[in-house]
N, C-alpha and C. Protein backbone atom coordinates (compact mmCIF):
# COMPACT_ATOMS: atom_id res chain seq x y z
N UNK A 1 0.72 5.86 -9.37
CA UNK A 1 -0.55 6.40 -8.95
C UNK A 1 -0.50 7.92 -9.08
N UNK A 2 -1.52 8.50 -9.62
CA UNK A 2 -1.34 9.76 -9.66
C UNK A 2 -2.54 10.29 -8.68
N UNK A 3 -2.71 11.77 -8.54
CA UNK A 3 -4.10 12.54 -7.32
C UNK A 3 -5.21 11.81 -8.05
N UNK A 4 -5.75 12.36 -8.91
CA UNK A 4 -6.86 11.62 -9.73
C UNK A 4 -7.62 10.28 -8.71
N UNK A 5 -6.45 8.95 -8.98
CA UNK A 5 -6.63 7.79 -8.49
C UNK A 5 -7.06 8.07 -6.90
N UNK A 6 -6.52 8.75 -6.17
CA UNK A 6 -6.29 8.48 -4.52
C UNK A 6 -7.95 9.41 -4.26
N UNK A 7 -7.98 10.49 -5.22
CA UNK A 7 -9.51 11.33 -4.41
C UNK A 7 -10.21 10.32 -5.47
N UNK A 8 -10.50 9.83 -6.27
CA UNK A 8 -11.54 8.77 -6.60
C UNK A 8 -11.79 8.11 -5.86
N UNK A 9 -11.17 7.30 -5.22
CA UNK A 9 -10.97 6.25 -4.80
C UNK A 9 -11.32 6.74 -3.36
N UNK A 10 -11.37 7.65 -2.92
CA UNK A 10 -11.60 8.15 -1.78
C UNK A 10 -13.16 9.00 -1.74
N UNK A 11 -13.43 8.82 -3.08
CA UNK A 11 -14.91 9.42 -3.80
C UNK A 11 -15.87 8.12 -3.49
N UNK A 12 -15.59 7.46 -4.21
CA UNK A 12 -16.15 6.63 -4.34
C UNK A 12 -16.17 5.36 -3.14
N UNK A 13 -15.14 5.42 -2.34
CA UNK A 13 -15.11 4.14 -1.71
C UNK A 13 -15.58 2.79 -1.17
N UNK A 14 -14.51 2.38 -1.99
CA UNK A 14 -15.31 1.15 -1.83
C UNK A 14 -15.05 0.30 -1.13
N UNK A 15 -15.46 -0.55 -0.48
CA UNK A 15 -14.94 -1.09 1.34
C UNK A 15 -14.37 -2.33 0.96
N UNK A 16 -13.89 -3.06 -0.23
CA UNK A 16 -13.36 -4.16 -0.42
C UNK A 16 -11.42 -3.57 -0.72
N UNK A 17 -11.14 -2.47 -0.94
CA UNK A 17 -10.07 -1.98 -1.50
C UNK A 17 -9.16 -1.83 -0.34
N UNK A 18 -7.88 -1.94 -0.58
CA UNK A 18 -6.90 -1.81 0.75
C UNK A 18 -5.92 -1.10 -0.27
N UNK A 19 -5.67 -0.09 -0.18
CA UNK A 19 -4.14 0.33 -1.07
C UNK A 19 -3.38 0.78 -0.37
N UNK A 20 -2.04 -0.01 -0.45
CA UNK A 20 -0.84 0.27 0.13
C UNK A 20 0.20 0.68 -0.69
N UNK A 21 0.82 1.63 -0.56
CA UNK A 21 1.72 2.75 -1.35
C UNK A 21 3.15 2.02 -0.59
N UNK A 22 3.45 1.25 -1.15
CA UNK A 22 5.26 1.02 -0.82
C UNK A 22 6.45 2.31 -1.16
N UNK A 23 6.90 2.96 -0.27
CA UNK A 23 7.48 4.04 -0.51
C UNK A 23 8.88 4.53 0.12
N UNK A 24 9.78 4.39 -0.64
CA UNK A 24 11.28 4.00 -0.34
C UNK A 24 11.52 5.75 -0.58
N UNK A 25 11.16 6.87 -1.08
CA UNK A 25 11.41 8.24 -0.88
C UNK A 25 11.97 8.59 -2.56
N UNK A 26 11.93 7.69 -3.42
CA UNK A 26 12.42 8.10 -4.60
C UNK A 26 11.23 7.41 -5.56
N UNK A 27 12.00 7.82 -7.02
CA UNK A 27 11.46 6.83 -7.92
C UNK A 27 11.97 5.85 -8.49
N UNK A 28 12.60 5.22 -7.57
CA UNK A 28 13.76 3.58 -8.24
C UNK A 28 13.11 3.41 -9.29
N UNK A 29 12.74 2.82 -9.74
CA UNK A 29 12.60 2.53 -10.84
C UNK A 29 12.71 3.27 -12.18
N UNK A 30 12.89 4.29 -11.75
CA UNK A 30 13.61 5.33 -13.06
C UNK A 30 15.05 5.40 -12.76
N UNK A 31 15.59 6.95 -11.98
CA UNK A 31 16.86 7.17 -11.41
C UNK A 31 16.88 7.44 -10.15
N UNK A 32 15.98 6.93 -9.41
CA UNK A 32 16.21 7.18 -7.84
C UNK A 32 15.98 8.62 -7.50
N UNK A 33 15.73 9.55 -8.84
CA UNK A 33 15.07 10.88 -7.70
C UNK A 33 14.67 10.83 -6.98
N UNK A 34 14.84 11.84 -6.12
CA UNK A 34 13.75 12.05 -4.74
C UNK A 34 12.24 12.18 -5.09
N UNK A 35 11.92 11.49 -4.23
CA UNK A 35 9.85 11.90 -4.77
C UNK A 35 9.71 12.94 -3.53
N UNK A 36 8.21 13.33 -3.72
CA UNK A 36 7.55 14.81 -3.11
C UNK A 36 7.23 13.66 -1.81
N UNK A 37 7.50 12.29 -1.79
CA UNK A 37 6.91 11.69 -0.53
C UNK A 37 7.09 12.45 0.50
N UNK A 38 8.41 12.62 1.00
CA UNK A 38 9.47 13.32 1.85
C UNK A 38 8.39 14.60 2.21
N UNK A 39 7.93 15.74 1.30
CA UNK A 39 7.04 16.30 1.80
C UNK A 39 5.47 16.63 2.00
N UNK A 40 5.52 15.36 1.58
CA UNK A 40 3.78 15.51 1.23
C UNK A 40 3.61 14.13 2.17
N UNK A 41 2.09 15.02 3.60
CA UNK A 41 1.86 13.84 3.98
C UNK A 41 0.90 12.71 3.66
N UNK A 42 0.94 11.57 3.20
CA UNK A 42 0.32 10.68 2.14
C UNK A 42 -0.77 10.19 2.76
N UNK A 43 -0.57 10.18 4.29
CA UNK A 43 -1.79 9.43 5.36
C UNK A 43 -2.50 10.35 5.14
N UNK A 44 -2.34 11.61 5.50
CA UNK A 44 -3.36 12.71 5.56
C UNK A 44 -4.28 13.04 4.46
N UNK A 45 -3.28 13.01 3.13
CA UNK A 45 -4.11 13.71 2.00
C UNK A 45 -5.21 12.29 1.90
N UNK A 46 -4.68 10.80 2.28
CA UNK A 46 -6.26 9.72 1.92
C UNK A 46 -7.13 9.92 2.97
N UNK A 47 -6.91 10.48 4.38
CA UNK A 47 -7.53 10.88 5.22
C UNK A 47 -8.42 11.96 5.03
N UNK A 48 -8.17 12.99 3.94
CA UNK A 48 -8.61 13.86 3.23
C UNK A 48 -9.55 13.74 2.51
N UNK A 49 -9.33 12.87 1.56
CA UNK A 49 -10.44 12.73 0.17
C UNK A 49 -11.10 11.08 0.41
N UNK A 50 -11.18 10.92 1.78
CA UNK A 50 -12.33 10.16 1.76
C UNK A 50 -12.00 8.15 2.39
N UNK A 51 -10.43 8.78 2.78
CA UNK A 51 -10.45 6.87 3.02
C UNK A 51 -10.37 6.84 4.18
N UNK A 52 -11.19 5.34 4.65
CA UNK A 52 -11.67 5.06 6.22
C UNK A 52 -10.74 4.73 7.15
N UNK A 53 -9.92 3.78 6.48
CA UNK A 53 -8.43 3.45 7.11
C UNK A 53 -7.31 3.42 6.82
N UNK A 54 -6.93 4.60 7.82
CA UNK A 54 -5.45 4.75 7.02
C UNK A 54 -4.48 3.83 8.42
N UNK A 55 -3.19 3.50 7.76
CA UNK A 55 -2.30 3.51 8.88
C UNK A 55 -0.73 3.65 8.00
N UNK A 56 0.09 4.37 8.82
CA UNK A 56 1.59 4.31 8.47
C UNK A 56 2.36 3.59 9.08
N UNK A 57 2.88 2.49 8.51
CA UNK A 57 3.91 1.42 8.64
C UNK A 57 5.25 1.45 8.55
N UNK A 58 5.98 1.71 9.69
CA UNK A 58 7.37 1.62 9.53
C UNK A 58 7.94 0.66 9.87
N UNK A 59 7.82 -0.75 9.76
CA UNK A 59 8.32 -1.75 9.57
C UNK A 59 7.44 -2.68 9.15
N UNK A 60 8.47 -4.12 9.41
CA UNK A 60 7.66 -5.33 8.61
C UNK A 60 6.43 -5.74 9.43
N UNK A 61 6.83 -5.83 10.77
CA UNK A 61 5.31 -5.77 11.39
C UNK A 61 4.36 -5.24 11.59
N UNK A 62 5.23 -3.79 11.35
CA UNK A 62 3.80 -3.11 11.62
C UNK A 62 2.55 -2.78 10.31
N UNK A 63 3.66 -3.67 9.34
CA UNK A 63 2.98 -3.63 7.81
C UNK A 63 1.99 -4.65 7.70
N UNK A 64 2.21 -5.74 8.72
CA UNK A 64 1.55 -7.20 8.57
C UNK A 64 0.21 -6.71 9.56
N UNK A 65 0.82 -6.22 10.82
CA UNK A 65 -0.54 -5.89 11.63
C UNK A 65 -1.47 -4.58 10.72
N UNK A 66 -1.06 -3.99 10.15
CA UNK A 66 -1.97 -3.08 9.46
C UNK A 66 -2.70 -3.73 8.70
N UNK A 67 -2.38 -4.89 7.47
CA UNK A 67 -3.11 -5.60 6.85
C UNK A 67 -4.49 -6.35 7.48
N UNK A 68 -3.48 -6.81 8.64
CA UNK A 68 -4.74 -7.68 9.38
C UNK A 68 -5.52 -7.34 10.12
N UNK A 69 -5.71 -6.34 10.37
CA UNK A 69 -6.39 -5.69 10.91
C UNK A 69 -7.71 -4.80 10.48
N UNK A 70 -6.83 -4.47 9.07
CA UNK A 70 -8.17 -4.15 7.84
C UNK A 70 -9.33 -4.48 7.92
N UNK A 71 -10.44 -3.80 7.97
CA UNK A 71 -11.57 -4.41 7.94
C UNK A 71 -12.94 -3.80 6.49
N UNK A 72 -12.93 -2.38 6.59
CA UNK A 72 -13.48 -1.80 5.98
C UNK A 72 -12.86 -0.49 5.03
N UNK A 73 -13.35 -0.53 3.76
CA UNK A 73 -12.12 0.35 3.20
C UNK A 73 -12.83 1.53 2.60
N UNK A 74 -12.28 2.72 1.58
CA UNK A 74 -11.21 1.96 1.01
C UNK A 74 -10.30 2.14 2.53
N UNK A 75 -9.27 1.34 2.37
CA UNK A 75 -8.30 1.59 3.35
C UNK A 75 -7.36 2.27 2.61
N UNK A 76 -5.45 2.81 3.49
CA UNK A 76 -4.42 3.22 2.49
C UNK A 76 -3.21 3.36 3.84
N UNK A 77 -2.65 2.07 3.44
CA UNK A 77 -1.40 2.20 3.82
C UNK A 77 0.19 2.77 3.08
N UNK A 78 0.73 3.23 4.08
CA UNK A 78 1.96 3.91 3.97
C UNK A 78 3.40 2.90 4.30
N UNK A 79 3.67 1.99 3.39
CA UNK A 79 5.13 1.21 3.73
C UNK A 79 5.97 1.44 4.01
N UNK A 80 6.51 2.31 4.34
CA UNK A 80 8.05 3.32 4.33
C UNK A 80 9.53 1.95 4.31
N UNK A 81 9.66 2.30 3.24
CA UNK A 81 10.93 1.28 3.41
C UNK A 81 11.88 1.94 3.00
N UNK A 82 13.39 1.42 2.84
CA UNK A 82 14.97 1.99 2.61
C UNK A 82 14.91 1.94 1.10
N UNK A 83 15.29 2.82 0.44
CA UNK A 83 16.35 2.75 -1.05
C UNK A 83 16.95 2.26 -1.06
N UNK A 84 17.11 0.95 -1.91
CA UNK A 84 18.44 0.28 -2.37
C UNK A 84 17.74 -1.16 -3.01
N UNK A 85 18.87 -1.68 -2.83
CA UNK A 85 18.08 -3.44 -3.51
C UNK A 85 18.69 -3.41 -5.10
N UNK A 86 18.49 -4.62 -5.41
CA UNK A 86 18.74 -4.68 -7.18
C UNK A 86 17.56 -3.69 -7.69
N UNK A 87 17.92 -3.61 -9.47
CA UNK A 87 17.47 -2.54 -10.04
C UNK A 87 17.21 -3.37 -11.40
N UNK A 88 17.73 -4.58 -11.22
CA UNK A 88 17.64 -5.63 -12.75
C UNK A 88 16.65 -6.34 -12.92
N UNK A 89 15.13 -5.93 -12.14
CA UNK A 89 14.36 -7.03 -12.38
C UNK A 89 13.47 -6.32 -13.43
N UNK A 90 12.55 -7.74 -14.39
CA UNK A 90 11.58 -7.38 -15.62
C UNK A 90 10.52 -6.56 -15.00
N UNK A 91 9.80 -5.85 -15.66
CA UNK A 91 8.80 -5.51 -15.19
C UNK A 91 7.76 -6.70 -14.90
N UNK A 92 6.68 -6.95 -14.09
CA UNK A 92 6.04 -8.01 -13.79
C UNK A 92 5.02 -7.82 -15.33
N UNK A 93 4.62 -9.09 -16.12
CA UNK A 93 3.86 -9.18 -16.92
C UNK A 93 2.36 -10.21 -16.55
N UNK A 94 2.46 -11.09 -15.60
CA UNK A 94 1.63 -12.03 -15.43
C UNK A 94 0.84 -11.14 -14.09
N UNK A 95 0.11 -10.36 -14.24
CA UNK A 95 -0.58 -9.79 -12.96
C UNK A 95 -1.55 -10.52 -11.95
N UNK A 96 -2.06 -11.08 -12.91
CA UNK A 96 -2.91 -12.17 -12.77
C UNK A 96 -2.29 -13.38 -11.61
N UNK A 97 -1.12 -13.27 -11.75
CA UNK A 97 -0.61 -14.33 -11.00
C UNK A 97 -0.04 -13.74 -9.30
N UNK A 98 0.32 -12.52 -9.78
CA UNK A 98 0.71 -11.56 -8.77
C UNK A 98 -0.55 -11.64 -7.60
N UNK A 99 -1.73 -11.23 -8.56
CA UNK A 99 -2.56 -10.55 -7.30
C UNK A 99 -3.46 -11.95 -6.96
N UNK A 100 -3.37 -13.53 -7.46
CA UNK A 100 -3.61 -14.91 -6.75
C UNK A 100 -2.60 -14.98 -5.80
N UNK A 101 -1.43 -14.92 -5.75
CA UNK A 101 -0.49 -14.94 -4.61
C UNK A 101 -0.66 -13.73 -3.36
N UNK A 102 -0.68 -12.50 -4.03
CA UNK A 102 -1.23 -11.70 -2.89
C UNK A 102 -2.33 -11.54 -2.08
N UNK A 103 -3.51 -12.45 -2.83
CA UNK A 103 -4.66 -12.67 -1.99
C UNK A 103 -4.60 -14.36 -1.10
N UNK A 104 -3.56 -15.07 -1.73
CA UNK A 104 -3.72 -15.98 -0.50
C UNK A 104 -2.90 -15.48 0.59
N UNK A 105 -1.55 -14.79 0.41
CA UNK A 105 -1.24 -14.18 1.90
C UNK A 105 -1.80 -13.77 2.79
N UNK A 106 -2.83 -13.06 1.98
CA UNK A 106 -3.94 -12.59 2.71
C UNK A 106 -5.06 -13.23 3.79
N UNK A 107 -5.05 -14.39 2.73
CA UNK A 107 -6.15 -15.16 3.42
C UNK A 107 -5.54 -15.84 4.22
N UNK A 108 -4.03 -16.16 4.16
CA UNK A 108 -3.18 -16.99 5.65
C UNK A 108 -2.83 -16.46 6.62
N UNK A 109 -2.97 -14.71 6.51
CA UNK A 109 -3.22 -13.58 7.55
C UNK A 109 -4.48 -13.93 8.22
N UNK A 110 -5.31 -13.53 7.26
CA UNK A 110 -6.70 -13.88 7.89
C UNK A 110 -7.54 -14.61 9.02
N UNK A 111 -6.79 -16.39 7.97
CA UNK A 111 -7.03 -17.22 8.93
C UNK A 111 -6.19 -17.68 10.69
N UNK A 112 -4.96 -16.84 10.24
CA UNK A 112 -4.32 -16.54 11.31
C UNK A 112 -5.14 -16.18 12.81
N UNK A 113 -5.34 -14.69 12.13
CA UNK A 113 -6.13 -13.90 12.82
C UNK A 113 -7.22 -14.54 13.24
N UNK A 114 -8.35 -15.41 12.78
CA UNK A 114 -9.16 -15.95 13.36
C UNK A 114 -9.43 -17.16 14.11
N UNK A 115 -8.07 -17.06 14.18
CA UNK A 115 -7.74 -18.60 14.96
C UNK A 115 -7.29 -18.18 16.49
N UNK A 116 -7.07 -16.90 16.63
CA UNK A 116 -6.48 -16.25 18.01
C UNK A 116 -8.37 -16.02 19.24
């Protein structure tokens, strides 16, 4: 994602969008440099250019209650997770399949949630 994407998107907003920035402090997927995450605050600048809900997540729950809780967007969550893990996987080619699986999690959040 580059600025461009985040003040568009914060231009324009559109209340179906939830973007969550998974952010381990580097760029694994190259050589693990350090990214500007570390000093740049990421809640603030979407808080900035226009998004309705932000929240920063420092763990697994508090990543799940941020989702579900979503209501109106764009939204923009902050994942903060650890560096490390394997480094051998393909890049994903079937996206299509990615974002059917990520929207039924969603919807088993959902229905979660509306069952309370």
């Amino acid at each position: 994602m580059n600025l461009g994407s985040i003040v568009t998107i914060g231009n324009r907003k559109p209340e179906n969008l939830l973007h969550i920035v998974i952010d381990n402090g580097s760029y694994a997927s190259c050589s693990e440099e350090i990214s500007m995450s570390q000093s740049v605050d990421l809640c603030k600048l979407a808080r900035d250019v226009g998004y309705r809900y932000i929240h920063n997540a420092n763990s697994k729950n508090r990543l799940k209650y941020a989702i579900v809780m979503f209501k109106q967007g764009p939204g923009f969550i902050r994942a903060r997770i650890e560096l490390g893990g394997r480094r051998d996987f393909r890049r994903p080619l079937k996206l299509t399949g990615i974002k059917k699986r990520f929207m039924r999690f969603l919807n088993q959040k959902q229905n979660k949630k509306d069952k309370l």
